[in-house]
C-alpha atoms as a PDB file:
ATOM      1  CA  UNK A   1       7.127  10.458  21.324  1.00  0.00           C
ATOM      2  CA  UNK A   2       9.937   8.537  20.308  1.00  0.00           C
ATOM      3  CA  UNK A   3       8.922   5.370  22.417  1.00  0.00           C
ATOM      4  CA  UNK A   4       5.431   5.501  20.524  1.00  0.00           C
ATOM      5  CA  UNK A   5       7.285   6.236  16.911  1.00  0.00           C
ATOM      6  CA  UNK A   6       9.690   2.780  17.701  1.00  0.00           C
ATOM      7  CA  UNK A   7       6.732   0.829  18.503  1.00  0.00           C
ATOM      8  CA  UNK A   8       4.292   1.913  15.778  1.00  0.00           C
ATOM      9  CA  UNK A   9       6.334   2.418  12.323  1.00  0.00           C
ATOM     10  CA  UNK A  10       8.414  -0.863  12.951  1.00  0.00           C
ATOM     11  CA  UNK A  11       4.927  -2.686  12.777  1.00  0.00           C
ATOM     12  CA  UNK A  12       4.046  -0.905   9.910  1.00  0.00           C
ATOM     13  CA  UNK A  13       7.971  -1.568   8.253  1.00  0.00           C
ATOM     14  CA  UNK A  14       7.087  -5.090   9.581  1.00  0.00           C
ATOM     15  CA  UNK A  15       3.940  -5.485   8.022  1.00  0.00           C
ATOM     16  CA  UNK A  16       5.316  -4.329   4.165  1.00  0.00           C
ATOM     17  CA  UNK A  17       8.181  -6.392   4.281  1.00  0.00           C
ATOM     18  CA  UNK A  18       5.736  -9.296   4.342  1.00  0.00           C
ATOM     19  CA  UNK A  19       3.677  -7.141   1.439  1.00  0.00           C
ATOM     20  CA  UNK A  20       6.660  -7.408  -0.571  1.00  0.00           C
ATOM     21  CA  UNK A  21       7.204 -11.048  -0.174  1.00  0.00           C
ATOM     22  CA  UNK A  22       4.103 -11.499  -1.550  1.00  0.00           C
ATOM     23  CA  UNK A  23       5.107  -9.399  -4.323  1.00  0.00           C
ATOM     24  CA  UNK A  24       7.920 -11.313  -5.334  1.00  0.00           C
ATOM     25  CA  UNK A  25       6.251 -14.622  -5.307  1.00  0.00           C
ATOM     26  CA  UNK A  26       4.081 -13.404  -7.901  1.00  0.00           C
ATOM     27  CA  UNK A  27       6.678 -11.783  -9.775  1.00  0.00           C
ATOM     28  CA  UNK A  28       7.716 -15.618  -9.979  1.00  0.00           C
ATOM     29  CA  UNK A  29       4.972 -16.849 -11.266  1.00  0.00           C
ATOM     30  CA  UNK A  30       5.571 -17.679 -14.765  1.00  0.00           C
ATOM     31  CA  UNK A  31       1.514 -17.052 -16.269  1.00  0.00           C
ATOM     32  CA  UNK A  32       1.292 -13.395 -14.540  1.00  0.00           C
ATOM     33  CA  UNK A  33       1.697 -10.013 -16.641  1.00  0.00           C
ATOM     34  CA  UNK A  34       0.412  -7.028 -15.570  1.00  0.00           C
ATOM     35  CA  UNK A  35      -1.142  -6.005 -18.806  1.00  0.00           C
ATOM     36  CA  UNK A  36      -3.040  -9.018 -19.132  1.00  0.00           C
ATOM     37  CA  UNK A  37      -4.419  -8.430 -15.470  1.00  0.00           C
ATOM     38  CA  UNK A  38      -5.313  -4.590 -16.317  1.00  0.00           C
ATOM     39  CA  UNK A  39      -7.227  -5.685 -18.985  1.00  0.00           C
ATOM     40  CA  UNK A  40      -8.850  -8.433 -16.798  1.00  0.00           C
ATOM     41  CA  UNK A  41     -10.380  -5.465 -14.496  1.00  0.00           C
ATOM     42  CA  UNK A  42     -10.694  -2.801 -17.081  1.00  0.00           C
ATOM     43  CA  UNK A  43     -14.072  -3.830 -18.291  1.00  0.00           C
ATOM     44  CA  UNK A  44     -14.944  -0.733 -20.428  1.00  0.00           C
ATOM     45  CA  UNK A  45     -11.434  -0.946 -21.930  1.00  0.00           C
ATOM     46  CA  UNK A  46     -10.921   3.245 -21.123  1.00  0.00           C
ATOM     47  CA  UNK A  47      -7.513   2.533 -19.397  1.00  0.00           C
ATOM     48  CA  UNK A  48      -8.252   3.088 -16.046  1.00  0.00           C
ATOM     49  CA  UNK A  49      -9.562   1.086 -13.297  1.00  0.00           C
ATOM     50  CA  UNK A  50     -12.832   2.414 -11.430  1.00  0.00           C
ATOM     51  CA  UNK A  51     -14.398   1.206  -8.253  1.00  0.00           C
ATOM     52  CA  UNK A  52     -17.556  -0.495 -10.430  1.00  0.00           C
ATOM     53  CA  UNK A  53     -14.786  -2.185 -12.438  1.00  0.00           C
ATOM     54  CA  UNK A  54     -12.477  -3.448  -9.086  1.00  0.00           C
ATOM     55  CA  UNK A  55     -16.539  -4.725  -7.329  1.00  0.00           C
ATOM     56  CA  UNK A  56     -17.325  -6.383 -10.675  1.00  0.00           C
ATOM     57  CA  UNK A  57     -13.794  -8.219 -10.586  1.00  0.00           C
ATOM     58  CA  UNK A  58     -14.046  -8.987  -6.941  1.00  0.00           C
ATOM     59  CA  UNK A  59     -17.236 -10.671  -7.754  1.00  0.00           C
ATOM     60  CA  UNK A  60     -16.814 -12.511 -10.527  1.00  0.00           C
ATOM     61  CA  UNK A  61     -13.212 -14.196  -9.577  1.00  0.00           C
ATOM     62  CA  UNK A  62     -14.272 -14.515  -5.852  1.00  0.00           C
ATOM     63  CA  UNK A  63     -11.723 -12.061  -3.875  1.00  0.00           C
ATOM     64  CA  UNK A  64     -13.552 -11.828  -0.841  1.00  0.00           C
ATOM     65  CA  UNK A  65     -13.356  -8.276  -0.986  1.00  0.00           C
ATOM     66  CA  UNK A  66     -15.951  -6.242  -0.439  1.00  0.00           C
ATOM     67  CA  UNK A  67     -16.151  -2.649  -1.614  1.00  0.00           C
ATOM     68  CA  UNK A  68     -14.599  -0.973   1.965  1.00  0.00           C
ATOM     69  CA  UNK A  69     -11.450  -3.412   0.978  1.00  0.00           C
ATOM     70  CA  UNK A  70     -11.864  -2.316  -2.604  1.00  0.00           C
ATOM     71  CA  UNK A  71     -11.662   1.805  -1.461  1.00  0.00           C
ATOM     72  CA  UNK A  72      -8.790   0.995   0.547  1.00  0.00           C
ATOM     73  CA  UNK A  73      -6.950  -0.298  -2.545  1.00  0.00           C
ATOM     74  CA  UNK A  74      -7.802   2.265  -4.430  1.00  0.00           C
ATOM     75  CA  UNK A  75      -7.083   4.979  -1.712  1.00  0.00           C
ATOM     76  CA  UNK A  76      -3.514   3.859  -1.288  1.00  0.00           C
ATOM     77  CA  UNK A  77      -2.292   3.900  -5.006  1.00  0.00           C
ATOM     78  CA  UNK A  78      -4.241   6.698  -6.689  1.00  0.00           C
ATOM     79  CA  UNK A  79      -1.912   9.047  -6.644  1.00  0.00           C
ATOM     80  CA  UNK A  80      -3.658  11.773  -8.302  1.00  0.00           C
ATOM     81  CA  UNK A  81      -6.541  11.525  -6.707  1.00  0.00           C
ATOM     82  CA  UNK A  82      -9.191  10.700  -9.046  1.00  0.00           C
ATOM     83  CA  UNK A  83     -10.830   8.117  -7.861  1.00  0.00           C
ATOM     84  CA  UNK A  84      -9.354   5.919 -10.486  1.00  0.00           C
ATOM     85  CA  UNK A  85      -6.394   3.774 -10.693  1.00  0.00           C
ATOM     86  CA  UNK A  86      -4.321   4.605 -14.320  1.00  0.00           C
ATOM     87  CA  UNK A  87      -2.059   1.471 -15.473  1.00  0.00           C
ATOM     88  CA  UNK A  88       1.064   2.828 -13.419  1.00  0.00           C
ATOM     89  CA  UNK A  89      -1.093   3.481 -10.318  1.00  0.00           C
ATOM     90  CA  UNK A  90      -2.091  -0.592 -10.585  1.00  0.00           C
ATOM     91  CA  UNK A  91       1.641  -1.269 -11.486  1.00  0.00           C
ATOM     92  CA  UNK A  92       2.322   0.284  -7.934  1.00  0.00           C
ATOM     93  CA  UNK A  93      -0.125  -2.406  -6.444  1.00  0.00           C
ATOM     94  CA  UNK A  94       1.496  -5.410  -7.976  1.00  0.00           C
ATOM     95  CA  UNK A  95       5.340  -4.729  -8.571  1.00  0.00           C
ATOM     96  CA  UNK A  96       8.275  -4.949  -5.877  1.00  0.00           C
ATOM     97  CA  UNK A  97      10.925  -2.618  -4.285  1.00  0.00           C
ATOM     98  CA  UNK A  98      13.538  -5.722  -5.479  1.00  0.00           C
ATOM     99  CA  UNK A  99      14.818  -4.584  -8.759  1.00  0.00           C
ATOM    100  CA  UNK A 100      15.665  -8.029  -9.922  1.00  0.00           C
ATOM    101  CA  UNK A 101      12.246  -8.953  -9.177  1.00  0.00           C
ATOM    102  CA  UNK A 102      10.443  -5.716 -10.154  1.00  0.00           C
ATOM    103  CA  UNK A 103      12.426  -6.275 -13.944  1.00  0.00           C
ATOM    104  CA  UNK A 104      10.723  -9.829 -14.274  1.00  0.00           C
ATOM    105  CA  UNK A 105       7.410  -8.556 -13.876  1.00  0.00           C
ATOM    106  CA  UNK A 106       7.818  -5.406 -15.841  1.00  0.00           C
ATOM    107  CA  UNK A 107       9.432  -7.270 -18.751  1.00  0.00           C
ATOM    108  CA  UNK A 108       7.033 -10.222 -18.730  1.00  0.00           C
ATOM    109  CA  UNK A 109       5.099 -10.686 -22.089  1.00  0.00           C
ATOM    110  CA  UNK A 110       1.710 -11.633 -22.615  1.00  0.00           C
ATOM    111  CA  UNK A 111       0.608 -15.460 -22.949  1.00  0.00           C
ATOM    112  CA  UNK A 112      -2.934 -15.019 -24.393  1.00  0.00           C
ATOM    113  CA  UNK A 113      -4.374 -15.411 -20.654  1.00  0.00           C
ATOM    114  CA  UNK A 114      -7.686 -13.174 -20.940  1.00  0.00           C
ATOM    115  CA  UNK A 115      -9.460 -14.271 -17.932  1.00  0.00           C
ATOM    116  CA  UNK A 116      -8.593 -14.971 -13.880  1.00  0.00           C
ATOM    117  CA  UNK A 117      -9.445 -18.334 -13.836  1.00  0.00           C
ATOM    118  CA  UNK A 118      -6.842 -18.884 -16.753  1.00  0.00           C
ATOM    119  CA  UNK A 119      -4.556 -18.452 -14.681  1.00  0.00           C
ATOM    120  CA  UNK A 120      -3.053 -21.422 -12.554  1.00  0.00           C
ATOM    121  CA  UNK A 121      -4.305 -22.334  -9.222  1.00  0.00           C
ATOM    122  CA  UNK A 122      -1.192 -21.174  -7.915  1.00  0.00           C
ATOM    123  CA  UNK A 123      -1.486 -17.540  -9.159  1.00  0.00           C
ATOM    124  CA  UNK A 124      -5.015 -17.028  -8.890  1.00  0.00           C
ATOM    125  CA  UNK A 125      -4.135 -17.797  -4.823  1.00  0.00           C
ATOM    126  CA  UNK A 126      -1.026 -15.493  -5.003  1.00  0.00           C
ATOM    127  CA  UNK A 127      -3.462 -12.941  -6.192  1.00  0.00           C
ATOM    128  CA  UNK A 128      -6.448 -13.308  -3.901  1.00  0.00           C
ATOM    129  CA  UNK A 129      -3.569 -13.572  -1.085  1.00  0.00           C
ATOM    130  CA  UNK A 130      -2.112 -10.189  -1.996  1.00  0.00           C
ATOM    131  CA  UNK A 131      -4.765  -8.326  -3.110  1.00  0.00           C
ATOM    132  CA  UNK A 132      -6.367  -9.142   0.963  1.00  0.00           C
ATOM    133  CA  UNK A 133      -2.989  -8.295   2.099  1.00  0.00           C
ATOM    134  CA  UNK A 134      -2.943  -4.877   1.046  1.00  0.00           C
ATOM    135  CA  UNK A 135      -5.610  -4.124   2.682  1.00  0.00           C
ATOM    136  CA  UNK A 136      -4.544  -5.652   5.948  1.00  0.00           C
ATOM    137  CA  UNK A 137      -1.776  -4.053   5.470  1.00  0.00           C
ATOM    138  CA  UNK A 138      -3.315  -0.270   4.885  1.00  0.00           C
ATOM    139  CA  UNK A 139      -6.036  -1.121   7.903  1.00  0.00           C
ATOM    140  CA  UNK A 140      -2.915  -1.586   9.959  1.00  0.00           C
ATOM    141  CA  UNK A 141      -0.863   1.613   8.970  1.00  0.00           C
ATOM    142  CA  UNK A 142      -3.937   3.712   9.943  1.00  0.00           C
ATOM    143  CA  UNK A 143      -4.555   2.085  13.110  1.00  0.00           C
ATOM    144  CA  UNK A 144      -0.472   2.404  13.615  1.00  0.00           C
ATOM    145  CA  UNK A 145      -1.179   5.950  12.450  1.00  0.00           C
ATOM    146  CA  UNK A 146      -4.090   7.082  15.037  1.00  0.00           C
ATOM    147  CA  UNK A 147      -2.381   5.236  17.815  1.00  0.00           C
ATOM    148  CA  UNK A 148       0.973   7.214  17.836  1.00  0.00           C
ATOM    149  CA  UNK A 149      -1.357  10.518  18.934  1.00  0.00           C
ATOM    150  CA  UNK A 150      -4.564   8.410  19.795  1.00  0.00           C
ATOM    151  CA  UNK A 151      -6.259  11.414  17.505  1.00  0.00           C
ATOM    152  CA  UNK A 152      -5.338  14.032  19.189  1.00  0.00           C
ATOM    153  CA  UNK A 153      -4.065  17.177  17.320  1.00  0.00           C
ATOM    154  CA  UNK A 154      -2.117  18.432  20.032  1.00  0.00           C
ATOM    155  CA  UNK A 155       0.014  15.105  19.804  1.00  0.00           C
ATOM    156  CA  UNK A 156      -0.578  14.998  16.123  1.00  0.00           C
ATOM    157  CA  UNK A 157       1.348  18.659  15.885  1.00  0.00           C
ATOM    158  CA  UNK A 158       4.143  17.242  19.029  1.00  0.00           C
ATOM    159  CA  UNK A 159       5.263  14.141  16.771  1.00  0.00           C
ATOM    160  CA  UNK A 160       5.179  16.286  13.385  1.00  0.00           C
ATOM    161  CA  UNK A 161       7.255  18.927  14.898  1.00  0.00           C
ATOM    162  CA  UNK A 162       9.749  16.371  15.673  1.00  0.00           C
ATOM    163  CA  UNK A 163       9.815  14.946  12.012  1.00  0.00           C
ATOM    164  CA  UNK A 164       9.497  18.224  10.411  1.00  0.00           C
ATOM    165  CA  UNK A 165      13.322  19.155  10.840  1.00  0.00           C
ATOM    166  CA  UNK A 166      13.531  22.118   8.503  1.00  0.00           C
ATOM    167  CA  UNK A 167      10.341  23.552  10.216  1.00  0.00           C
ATOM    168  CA  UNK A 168       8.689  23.945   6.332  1.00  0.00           C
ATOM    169  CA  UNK A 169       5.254  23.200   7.198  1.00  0.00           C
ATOM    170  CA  UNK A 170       5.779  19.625   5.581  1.00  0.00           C
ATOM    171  CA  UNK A 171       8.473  16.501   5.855  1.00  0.00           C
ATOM    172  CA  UNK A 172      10.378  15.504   3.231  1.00  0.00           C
ATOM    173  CA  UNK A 173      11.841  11.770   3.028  1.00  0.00           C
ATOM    174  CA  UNK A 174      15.054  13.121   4.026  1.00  0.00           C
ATOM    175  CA  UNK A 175      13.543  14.628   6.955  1.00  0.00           C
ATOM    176  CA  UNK A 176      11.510  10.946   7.751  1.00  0.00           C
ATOM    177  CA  UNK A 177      14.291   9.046   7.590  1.00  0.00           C
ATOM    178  CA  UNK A 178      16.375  11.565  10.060  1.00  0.00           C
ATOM    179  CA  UNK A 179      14.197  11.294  12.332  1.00  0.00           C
ATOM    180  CA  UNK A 180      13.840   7.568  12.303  1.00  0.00           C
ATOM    181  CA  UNK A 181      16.881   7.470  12.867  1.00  0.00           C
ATOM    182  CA  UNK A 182      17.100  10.050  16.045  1.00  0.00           C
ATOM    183  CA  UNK A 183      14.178   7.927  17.387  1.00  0.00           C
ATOM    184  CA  UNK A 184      15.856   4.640  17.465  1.00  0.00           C
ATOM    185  CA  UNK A 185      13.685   3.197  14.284  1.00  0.00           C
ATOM    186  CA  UNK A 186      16.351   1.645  12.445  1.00  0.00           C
ATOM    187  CA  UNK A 187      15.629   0.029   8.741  1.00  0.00           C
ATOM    188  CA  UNK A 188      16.689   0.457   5.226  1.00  0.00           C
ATOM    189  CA  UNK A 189      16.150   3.174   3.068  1.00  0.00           C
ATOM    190  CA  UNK A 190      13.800   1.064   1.201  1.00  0.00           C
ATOM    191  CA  UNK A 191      11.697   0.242   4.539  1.00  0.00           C
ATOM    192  CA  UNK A 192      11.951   4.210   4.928  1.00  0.00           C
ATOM    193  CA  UNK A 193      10.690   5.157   1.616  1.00  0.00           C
ATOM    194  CA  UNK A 194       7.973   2.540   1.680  1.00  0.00           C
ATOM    195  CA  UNK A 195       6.695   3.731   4.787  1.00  0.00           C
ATOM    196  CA  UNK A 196       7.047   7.598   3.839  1.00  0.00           C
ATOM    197  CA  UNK A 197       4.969   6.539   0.352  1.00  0.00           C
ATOM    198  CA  UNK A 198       2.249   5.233   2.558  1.00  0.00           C
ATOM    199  CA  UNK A 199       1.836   8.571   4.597  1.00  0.00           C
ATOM    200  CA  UNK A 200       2.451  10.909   0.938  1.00  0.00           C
ATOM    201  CA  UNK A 201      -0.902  10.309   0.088  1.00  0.00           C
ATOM    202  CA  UNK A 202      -0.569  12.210  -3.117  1.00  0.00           C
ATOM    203  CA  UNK A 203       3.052  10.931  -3.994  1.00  0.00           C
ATOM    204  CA  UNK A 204       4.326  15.265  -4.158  1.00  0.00           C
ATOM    205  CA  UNK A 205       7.380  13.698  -2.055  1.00  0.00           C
ATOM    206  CA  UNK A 206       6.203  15.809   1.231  1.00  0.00           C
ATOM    207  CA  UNK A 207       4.088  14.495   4.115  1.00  0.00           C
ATOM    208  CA  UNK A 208       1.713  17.597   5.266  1.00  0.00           C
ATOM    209  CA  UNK A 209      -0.255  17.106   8.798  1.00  0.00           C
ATOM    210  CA  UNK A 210      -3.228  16.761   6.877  1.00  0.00           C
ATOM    211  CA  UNK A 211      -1.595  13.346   5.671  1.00  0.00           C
ATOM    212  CA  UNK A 212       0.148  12.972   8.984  1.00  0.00           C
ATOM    213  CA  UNK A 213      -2.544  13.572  11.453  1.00  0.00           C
ATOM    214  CA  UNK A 214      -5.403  10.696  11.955  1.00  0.00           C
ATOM    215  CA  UNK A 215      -8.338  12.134  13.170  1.00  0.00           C
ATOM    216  CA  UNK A 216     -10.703   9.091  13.496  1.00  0.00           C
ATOM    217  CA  UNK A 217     -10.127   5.574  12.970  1.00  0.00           C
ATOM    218  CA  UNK A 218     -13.299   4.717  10.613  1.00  0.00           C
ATOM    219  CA  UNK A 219     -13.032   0.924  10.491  1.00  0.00           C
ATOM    220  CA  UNK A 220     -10.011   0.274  11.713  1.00  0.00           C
ATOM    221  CA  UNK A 221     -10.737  -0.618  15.621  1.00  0.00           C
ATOM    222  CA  UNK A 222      -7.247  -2.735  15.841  1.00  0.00           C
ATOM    223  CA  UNK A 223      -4.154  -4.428  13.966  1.00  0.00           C
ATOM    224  CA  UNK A 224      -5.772  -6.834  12.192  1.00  0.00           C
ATOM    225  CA  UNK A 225      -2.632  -9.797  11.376  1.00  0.00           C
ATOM    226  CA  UNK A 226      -4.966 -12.327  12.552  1.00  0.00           C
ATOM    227  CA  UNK A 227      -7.550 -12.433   9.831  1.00  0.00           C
ATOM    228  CA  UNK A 228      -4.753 -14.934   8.218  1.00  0.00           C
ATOM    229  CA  UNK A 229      -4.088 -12.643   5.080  1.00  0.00           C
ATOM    230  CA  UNK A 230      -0.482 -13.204   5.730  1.00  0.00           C
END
């Protein structure tokens, strides 16, 4: 168990740290706010973000995305579950752990940029490059995810029972970082909570087996770092 936890959450710690590069070289880039960019997808101006809206940005400002990539996105920050993305859901998307960093971007006014291609050439490739990055970087985690029990629920429950310390049914970040620890996965309680946010699907602060347990691998057939989105 523990050799297969070591091996399999420090490529998924691995793979967000270079997410959250990517984060803060946007954050640095003088032209980007986040309201501005909302409003860029948000085509029928009702405040959230839909999957028509994300395929008709995609399109039009040439992401390279298509809309697999585009669910993915939208999988891993919709916290509630609607199938939509509200402004702090897409704030999730864009904004660092760094707090220096995640100030800049959060404080950052508007310039009267109303369209991508108003951007610079330099943001509009900081975007395209992290936009493809998170979903390299989800494909990953779920492949990371099946391989640890290679889908089976037996292996699924053996892990879980490990991480779920307090025997509650459910793991708590606590809990997850505990047992990082007692497995030899050592990394900061950022890298901890990042990784714990990935598996709390619904962001209630608990991972259930539900969440934990990956029964299929869909798409995902292997780490994919060398499509060059990092």
């Amino acid at each position: 168990i523990q050799s297969k936890m070591i091996v399999n959450f420090n490529d998924s710690i691995y793979d967000n740290k270079l997410l959250e590069e990517k984060r803060v070289n946007l954050a640095l880039r003088y032209d980007f706010c986040l309201t501005e960019m909302f409003s860029m997808v948000d085509y029928g101006q009702s405040g959230y973000l839909s999957l028509a809206d994300w395929q008709k940005f995609a399109y039009e400002n040439s992401m390279a995305l298509d809309s697999e990539d585009l669910c993915v996105i939208i999988d891993r920050y919709d916290r509630d579950r609607d199938g939509l993305l509200s402004f702090s859901e897409f704030c999730d998307l864009f904004l660092p752990n760094a707090t220096e960093y995640r100030k800049t971007m959060q404080e950052r006014v508007e310039r009267n940029v109303y369209t991508f291609f108003e951007y610079t050439t330099m943001t509009q490739g900081h975007v395209r490059d992290l936009l493809r990055s998170c979903v390299t970087v989800e494909e990953n985690f779920e492949c990371n995810k099946f391989r640890l029990s290679d889908g089976r629920v037996l292996t699924s429950d053996e892990i879980f029972a490990f991480l779920d310390k307090y025997k509650t049914g459910y793991v708590t970040l606590t809990e997850f970082e505990t047992a990082l620890n007692e497995a030899g996965v050592y990394c900061t309680r950022k890298d901890a909570r990042t990784l714990f946010d990935q598996f709390d699907k619904n962001g209630d602060g608990r991972i259930t087996f539900d969440e934990f347990h990956s029964p299929a691998r869909g798409r995902v057939h292997s780490p994919v770092r060398g499509r060059g989105y990092y």
